[in-house]
C-alpha atoms as a PDB file:
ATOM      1  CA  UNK A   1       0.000   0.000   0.000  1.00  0.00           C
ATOM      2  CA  UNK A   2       2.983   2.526   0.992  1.00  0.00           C
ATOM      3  CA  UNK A   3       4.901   2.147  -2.768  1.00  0.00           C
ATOM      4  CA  UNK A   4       0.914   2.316  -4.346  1.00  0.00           C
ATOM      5  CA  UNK A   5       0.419   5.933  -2.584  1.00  0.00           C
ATOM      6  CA  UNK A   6       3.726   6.773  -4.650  1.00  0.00           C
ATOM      7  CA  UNK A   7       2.323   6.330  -7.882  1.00  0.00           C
ATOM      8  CA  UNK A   8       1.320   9.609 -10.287  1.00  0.00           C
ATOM      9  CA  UNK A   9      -2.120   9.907 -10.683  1.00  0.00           C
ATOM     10  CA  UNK A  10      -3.379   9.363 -13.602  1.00  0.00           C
ATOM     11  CA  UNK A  11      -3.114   5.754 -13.037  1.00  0.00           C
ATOM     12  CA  UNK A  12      -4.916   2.547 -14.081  1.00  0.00           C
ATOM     13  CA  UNK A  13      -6.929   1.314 -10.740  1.00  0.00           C
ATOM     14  CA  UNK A  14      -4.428  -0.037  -8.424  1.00  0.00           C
ATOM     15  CA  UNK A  15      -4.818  -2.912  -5.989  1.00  0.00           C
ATOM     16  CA  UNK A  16      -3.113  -4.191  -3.143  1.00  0.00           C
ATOM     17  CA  UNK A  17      -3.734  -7.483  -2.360  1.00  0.00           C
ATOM     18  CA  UNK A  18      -2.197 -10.867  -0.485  1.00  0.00           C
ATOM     19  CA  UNK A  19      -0.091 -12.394  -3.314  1.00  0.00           C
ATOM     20  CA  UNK A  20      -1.200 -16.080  -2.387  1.00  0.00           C
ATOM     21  CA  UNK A  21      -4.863 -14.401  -3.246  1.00  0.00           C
ATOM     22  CA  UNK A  22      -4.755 -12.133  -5.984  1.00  0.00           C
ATOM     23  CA  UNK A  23      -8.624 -10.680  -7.094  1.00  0.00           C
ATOM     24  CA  UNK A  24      -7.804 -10.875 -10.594  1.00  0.00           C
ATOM     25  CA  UNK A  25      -9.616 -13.317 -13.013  1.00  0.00           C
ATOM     26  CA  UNK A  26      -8.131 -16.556 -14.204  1.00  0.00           C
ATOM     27  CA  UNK A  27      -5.883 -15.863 -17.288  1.00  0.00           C
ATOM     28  CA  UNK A  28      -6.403 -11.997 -16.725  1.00  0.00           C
ATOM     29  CA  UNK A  29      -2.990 -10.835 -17.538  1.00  0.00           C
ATOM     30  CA  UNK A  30       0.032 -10.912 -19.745  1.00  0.00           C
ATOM     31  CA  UNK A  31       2.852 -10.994 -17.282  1.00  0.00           C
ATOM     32  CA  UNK A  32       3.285 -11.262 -13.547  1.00  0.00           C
ATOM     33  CA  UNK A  33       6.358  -9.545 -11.465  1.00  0.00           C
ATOM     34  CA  UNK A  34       7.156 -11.041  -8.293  1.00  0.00           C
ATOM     35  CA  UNK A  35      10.285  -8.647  -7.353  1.00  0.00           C
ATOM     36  CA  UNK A  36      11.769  -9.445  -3.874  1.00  0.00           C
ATOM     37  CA  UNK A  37       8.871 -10.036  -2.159  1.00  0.00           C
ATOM     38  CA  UNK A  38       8.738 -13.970  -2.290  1.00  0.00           C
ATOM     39  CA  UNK A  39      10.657 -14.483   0.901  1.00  0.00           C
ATOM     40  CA  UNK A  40       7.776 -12.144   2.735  1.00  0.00           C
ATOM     41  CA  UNK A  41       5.038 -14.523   2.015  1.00  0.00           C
ATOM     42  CA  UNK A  42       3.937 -17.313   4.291  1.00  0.00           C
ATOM     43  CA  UNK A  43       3.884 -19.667   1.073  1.00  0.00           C
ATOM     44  CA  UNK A  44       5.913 -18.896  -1.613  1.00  0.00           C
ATOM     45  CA  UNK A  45       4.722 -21.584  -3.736  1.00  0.00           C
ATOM     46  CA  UNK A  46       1.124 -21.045  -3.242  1.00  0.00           C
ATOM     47  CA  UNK A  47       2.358 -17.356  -4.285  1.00  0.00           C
ATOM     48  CA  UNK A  48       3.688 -18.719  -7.415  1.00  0.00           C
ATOM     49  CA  UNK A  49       0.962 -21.035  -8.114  1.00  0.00           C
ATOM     50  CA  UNK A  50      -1.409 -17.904  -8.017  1.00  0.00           C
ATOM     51  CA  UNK A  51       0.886 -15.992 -10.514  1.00  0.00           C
ATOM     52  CA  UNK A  52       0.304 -19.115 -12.895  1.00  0.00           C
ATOM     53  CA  UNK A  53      -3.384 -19.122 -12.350  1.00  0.00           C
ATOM     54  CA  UNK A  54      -4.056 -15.142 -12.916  1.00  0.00           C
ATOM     55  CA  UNK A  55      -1.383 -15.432 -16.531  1.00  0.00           C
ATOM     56  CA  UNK A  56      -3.128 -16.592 -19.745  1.00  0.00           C
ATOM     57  CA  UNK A  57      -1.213 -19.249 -22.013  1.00  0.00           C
ATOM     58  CA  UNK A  58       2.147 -17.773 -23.096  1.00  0.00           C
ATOM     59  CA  UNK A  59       1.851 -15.051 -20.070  1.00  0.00           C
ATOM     60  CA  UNK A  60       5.493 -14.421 -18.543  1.00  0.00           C
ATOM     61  CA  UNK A  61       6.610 -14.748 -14.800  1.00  0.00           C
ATOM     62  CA  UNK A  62       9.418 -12.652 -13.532  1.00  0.00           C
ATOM     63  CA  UNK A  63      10.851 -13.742 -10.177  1.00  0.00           C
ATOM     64  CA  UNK A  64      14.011 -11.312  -8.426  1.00  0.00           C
ATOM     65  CA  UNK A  65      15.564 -12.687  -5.278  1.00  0.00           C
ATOM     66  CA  UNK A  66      18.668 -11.869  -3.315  1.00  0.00           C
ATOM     67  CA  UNK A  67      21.665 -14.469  -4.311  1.00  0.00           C
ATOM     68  CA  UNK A  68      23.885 -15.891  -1.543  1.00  0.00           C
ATOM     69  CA  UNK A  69      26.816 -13.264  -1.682  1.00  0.00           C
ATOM     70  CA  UNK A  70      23.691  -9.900  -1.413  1.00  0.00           C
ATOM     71  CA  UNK A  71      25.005  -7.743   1.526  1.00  0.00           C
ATOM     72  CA  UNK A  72      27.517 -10.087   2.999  1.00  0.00           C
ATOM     73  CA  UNK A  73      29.955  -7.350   3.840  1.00  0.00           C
ATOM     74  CA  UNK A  74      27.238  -5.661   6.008  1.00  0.00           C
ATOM     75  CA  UNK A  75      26.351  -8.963   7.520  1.00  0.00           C
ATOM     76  CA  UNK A  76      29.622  -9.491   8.152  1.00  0.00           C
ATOM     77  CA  UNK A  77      29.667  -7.110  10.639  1.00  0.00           C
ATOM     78  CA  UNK A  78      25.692  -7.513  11.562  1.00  0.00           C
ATOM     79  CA  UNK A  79      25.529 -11.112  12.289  1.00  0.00           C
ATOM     80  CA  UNK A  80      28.056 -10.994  15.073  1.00  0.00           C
ATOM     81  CA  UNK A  81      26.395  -8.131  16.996  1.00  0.00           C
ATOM     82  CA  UNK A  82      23.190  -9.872  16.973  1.00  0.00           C
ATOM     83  CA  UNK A  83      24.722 -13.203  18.419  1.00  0.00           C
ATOM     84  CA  UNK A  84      26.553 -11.428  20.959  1.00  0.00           C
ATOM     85  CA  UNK A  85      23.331  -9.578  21.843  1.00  0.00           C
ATOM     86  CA  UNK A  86      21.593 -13.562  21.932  1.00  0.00           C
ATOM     87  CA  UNK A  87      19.958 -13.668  18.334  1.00  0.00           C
ATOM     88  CA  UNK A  88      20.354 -16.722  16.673  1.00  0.00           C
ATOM     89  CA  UNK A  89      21.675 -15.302  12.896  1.00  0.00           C
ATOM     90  CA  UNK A  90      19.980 -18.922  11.458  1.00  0.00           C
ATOM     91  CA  UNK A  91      17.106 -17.326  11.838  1.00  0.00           C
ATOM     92  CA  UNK A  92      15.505 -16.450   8.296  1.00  0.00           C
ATOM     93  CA  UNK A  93      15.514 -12.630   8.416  1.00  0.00           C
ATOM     94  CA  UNK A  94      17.448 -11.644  11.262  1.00  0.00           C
ATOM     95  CA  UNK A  95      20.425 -10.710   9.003  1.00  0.00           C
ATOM     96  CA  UNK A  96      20.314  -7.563   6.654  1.00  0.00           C
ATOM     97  CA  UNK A  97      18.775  -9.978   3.777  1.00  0.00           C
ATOM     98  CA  UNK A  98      15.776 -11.855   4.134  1.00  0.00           C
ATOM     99  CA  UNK A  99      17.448 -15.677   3.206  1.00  0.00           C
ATOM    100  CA  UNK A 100      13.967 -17.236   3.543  1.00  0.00           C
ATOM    101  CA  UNK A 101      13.683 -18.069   0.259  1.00  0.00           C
ATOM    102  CA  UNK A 102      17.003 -18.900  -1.873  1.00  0.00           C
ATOM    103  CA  UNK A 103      17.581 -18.235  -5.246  1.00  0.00           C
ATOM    104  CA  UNK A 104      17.833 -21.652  -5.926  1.00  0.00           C
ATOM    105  CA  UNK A 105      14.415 -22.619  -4.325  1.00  0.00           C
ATOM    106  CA  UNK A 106      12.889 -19.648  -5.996  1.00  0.00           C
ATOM    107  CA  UNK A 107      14.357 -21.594  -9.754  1.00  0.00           C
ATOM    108  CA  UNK A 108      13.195 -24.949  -8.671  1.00  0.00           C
ATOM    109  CA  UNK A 109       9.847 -23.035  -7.723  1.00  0.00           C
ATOM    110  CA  UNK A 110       9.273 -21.464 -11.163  1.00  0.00           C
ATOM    111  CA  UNK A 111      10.995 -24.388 -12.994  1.00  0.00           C
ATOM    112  CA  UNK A 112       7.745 -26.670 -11.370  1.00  0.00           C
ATOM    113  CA  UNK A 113       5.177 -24.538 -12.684  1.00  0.00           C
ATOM    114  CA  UNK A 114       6.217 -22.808 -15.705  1.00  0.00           C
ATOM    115  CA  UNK A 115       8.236 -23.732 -18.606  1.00  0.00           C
ATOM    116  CA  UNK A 116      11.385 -22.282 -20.536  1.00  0.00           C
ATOM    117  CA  UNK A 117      12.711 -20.419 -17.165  1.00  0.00           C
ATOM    118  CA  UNK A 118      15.431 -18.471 -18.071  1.00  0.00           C
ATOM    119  CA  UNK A 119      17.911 -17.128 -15.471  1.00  0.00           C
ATOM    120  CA  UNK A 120      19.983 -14.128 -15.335  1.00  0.00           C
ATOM    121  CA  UNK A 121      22.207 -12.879 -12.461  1.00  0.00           C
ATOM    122  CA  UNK A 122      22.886  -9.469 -11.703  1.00  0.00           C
ATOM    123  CA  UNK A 123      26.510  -9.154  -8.958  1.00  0.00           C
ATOM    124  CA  UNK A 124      27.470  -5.782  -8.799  1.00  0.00           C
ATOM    125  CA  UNK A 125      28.768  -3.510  -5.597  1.00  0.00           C
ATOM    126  CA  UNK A 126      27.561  -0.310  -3.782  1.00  0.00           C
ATOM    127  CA  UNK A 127      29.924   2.287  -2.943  1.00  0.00           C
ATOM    128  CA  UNK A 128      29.082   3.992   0.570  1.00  0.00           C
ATOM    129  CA  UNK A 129      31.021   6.750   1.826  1.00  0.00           C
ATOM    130  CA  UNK A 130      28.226   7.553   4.136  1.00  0.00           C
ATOM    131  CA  UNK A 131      26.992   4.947   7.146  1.00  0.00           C
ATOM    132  CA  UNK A 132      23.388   6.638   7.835  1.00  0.00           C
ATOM    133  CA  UNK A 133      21.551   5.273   4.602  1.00  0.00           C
ATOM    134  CA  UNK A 134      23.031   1.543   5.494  1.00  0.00           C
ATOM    135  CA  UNK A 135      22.014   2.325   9.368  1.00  0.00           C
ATOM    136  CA  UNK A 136      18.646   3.315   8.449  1.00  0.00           C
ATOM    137  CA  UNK A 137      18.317   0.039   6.555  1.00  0.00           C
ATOM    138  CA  UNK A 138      19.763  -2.275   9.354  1.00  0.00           C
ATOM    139  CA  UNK A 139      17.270  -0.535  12.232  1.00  0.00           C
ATOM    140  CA  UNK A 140      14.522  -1.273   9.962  1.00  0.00           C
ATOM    141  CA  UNK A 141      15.106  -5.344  10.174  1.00  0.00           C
ATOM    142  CA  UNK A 142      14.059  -8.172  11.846  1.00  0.00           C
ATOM    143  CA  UNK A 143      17.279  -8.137  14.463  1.00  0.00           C
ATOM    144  CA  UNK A 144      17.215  -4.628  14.820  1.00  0.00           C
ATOM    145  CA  UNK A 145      13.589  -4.662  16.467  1.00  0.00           C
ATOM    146  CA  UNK A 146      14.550  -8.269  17.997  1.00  0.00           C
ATOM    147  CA  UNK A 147      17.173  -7.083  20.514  1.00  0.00           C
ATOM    148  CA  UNK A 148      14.840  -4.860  21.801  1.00  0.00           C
ATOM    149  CA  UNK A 149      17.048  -2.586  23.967  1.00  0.00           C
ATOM    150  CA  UNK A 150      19.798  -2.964  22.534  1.00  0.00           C
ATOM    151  CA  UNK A 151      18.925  -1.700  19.475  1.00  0.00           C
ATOM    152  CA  UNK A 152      20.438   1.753  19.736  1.00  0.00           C
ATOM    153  CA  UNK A 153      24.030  -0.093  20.677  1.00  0.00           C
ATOM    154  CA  UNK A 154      23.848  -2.129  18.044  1.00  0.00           C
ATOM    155  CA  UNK A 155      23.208  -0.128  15.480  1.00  0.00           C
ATOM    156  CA  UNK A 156      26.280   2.120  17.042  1.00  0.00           C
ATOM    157  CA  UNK A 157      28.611  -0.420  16.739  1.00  0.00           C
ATOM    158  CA  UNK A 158      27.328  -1.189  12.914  1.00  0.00           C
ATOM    159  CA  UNK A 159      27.710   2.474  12.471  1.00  0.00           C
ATOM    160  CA  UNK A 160      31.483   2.566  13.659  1.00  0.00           C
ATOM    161  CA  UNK A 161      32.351  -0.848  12.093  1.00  0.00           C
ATOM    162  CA  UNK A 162      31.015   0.579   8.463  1.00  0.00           C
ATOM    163  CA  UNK A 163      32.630   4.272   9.206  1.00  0.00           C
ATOM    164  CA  UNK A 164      35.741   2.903  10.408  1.00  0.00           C
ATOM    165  CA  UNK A 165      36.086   0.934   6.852  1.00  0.00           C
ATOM    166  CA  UNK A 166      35.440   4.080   5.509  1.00  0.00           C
ATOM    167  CA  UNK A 167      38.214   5.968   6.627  1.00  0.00           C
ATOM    168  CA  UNK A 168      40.271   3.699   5.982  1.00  0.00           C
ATOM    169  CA  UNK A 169      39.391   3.075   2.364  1.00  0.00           C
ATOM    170  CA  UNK A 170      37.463   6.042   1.892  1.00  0.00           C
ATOM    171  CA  UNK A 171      34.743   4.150   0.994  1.00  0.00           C
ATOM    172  CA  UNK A 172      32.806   0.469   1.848  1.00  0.00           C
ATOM    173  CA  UNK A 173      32.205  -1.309  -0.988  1.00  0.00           C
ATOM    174  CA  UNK A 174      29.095  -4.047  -0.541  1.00  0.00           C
ATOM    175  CA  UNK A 175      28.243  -6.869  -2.880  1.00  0.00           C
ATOM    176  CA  UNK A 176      24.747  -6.689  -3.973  1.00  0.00           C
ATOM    177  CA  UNK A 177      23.809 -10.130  -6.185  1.00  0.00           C
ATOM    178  CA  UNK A 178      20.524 -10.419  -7.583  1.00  0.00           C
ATOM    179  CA  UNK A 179      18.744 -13.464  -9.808  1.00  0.00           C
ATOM    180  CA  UNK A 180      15.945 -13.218 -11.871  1.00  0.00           C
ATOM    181  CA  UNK A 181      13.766 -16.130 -12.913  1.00  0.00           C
ATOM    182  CA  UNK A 182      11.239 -16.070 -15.984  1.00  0.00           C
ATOM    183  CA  UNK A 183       8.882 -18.559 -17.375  1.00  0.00           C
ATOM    184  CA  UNK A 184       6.183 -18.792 -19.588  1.00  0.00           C
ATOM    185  CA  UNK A 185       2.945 -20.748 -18.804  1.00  0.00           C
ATOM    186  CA  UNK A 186       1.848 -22.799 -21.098  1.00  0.00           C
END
């Protein structure tokens, strides 16, 4: 609903709705995006299987997801805090990335359902020379609101590890890796 109120006006009507539920017809439209929001819904397969159901024949799926190697350097430094602070990192989304749902179970996902999935994979880096961005992002997590009172210390001590990198290299570099899955129903 927040990114909807974003959108210029005029617009065609605009819906949000659970993704394992979409109010859309059967075969109703041509494509279906499914950007980084997978690993937020209960059932990412039902999510999928809902995608299929809304596309006509020869409709297109588009999956994103975060590969293994997204934001490592951050939780590099993340992880650590939150164990010493007694938050187990195996969690799912404790970490800066949501790991709930792989790449590679979001391929074996799409290559279930759909056919001719094509996958592309997009490494590339992000150059901070500035901490409060990558801070804002970290207190907005899982772990962040899971320590509780802590929260404020730990988010220091991200700050300094990140700021101390950067004046050292004057800059920290962090690996962003994205894949992205199409298929076609048939």
């Amino acid at each position: 609903a927040g990114m909807l109120r974003n959108v210029p006006s005029p617009t065609p009507a605009l819906v949000a709705a659970d993704a394992q539920s979409l109010p859309l017809a059967d075969a109703s439209l041509d494509a279906a995006l499914m950007m980084h929001m997978l690993y937020h819904v209960p059932d990412p397969e039902r999510a999928v299987l809902e995608a299929r159901r809304a596309l006509r024949s020869r409709g297109r799926v588009l999956v994103g997801t975060n590969g293994p190697r997204h934001l490592a350097e951050l939780d590099a430094i993340w992880l650590p805090l939150l164990e010493r602070a007694g938050i187990r990192s195996e969690l799912e989304d404790v970490g800066l990335v949501n790991a709930r749902l792989t790449a590679r179970l979001a391929q074996r996902l799409l290559t279930a359902h759909f056919a001719d999935v094509d996958e592309r994979w997009l490494p590339s880096s992000v150059v901070v020379t500035d901490a409060a961005p990558v801070i804002r992002h970290a207190a907005s997590t899982t772990g962040a609101h899971a320590v509780g009172g802590l929260r404020d210390e730990l988010l220091s001590e991200l700050a300094y590890g990140i700021e101390s990198r950067i004046r050292r290299d004057w800059e920290f570099r962090i690996t962003t890796e994205v894949a992205f899955f199409a298929g076609t129903k048939l």
